[in-house]
C-alpha atoms as a PDB file:
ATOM      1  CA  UNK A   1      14.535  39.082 104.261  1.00  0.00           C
ATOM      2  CA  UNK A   2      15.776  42.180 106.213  1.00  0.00           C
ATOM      3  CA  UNK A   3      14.285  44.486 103.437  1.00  0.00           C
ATOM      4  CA  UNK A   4      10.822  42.665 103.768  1.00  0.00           C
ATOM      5  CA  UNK A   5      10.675  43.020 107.278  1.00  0.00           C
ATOM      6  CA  UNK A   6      12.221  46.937 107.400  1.00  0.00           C
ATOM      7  CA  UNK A   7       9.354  47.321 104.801  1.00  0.00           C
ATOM      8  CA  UNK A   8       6.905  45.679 106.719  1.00  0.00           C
ATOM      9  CA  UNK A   9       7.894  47.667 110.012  1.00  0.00           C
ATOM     10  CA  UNK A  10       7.196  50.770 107.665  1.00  0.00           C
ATOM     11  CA  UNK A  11       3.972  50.163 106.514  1.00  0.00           C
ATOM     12  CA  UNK A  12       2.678  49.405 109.967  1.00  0.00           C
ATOM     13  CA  UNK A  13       4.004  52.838 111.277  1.00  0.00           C
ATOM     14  CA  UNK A  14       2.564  54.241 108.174  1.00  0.00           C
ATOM     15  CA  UNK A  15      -1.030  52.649 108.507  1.00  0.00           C
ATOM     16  CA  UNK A  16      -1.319  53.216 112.395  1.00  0.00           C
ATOM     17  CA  UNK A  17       0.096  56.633 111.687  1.00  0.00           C
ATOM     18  CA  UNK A  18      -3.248  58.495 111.433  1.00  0.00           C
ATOM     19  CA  UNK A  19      -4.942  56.284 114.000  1.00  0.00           C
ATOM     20  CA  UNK A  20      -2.496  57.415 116.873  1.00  0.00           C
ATOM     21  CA  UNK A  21      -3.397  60.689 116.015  1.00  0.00           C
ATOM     22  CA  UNK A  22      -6.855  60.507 117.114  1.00  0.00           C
ATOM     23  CA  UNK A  23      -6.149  58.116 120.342  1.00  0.00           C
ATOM     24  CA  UNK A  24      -5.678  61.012 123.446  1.00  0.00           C
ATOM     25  CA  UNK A  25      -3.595  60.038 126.403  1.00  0.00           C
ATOM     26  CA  UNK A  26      -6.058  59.878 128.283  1.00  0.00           C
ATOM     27  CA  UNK A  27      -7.060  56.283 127.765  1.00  0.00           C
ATOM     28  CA  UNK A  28      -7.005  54.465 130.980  1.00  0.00           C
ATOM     29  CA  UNK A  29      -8.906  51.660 129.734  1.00  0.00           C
ATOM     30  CA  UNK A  30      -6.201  49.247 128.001  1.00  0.00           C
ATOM     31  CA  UNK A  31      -9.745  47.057 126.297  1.00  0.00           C
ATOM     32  CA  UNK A  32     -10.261  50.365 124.412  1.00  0.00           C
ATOM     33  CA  UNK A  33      -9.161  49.564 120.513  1.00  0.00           C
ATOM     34  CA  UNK A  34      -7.257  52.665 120.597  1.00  0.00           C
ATOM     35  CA  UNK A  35      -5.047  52.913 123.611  1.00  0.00           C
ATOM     36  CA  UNK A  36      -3.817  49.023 121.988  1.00  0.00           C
ATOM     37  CA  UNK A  37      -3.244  50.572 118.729  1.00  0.00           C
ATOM     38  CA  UNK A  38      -0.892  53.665 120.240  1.00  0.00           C
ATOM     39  CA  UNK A  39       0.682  50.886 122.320  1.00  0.00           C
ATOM     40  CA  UNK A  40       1.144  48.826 119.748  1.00  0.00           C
ATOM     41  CA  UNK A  41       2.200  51.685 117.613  1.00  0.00           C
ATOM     42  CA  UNK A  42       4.819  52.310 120.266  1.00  0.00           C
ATOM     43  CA  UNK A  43       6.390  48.824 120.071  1.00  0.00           C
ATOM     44  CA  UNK A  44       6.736  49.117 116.074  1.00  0.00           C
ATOM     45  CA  UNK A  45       8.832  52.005 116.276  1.00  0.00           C
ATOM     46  CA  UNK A  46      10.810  50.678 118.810  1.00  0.00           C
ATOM     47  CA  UNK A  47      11.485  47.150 117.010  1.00  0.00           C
ATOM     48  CA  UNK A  48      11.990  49.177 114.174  1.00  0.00           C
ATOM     49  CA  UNK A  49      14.479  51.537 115.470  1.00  0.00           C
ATOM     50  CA  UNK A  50      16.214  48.372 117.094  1.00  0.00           C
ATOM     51  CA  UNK A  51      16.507  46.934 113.531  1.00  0.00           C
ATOM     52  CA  UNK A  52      17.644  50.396 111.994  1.00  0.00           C
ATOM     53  CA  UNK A  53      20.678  49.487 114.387  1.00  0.00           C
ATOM     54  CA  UNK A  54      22.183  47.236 112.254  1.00  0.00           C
ATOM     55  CA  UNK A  55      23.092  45.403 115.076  1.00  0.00           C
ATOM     56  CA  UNK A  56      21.924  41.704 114.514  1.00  0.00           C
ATOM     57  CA  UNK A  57      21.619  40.611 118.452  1.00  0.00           C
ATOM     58  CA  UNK A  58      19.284  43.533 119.179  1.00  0.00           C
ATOM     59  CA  UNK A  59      17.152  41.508 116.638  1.00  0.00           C
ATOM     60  CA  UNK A  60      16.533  39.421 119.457  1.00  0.00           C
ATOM     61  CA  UNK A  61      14.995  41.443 121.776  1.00  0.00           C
ATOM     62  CA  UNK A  62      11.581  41.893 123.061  1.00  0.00           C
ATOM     63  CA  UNK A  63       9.436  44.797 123.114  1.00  0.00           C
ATOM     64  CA  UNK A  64       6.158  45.313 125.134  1.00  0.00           C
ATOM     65  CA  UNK A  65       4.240  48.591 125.535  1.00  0.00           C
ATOM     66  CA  UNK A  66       2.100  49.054 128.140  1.00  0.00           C
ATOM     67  CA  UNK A  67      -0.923  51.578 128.296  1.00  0.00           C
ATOM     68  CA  UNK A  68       1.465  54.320 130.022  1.00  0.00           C
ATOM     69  CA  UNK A  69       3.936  54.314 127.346  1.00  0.00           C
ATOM     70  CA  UNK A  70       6.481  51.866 129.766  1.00  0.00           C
ATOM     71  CA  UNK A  71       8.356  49.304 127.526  1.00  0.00           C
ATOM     72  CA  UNK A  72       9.847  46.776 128.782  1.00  0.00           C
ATOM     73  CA  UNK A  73      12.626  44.663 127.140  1.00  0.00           C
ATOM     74  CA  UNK A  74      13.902  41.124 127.433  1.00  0.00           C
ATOM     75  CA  UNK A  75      15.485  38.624 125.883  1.00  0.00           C
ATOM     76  CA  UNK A  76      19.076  37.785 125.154  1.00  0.00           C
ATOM     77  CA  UNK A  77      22.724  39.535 123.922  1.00  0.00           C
ATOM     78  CA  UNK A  78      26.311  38.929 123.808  1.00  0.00           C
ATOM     79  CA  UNK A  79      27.248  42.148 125.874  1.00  0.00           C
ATOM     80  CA  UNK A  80      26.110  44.300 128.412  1.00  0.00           C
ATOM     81  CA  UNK A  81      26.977  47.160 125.673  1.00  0.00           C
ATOM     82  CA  UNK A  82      24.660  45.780 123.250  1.00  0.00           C
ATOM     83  CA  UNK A  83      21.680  45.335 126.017  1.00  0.00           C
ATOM     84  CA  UNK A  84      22.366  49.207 127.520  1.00  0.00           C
ATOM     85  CA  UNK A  85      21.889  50.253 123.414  1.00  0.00           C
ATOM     86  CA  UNK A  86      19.032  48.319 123.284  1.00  0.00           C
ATOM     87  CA  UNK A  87      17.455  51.047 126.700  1.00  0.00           C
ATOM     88  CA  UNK A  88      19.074  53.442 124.879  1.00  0.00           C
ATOM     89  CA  UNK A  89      17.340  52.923 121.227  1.00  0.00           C
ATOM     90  CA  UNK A  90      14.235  52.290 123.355  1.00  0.00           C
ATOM     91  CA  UNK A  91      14.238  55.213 125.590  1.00  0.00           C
ATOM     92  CA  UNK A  92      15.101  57.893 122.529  1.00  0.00           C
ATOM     93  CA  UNK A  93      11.324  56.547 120.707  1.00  0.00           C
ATOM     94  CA  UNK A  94       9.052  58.696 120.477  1.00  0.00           C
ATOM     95  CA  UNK A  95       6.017  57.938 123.182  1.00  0.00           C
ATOM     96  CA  UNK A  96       7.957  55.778 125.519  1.00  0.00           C
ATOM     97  CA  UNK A  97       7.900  57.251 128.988  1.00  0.00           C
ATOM     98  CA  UNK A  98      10.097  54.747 130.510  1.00  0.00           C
ATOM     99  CA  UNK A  99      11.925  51.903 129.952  1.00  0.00           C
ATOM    100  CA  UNK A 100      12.542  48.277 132.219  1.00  0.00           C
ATOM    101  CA  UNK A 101      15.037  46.339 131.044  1.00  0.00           C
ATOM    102  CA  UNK A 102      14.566  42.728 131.676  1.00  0.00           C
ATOM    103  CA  UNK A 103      17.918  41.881 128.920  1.00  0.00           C
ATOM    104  CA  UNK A 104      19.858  39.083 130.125  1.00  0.00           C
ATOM    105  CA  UNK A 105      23.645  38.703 129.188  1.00  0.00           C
ATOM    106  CA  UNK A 106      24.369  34.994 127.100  1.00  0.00           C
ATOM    107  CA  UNK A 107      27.891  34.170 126.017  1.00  0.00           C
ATOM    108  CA  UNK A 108      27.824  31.476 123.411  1.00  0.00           C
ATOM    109  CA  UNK A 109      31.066  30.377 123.581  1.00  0.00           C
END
């Protein structure tokens, strides 16, 4: 299941590859079919770089791009460590400009 989905994460990247070369940054309008494709674009390679982790809570996190390259990130881990990786992994992707954190800390014990 985790190869299927690393796979899948791949192929995306690789298919919107040559798209997000042609979409400038100067897209203001977020209708326009190619500023969604760079953001989405920008949310694969963050989920993917979250899964290249290895860490099974950061599975759990979301990922939205908006037009200006700002993800933002919520959902749930175990540890504050795992949630400041998460910004970390996030802010290191190439095309993010910023990241908010929106990660909340859930101890199931």
């Amino acid at each position: 299941m985790k190869n299927k989905l690393a796979m899948t994460c791949f192929i995306v990247t690789g298919l919107l590859g040559s798209v997000i070369a042609h979409a400038g940054d100067s897209d203001k309008d977020r209708m326009h079919p190619l500023t969604f494709v760079k953001d989405s674009y920008i949310t694969t390679k963050v989920k993917a770089n979250l899964f290249d982790a290895k860490m099974s809570s950061l599975l759990h996190i979301k990922v939205d791009t908006d037009s200006k390259g700002v993800v933002t990130l919520s959902g749930n881990t175990k540890t504050q460590e795992l949630a400041d990786q998460a910004v970390i992994i996030a802010r290191d992707t190439t095309g993010v400009t910023a990241v908010s954190s929106n990660i909340q800390i859930k101890n199931d014990e």
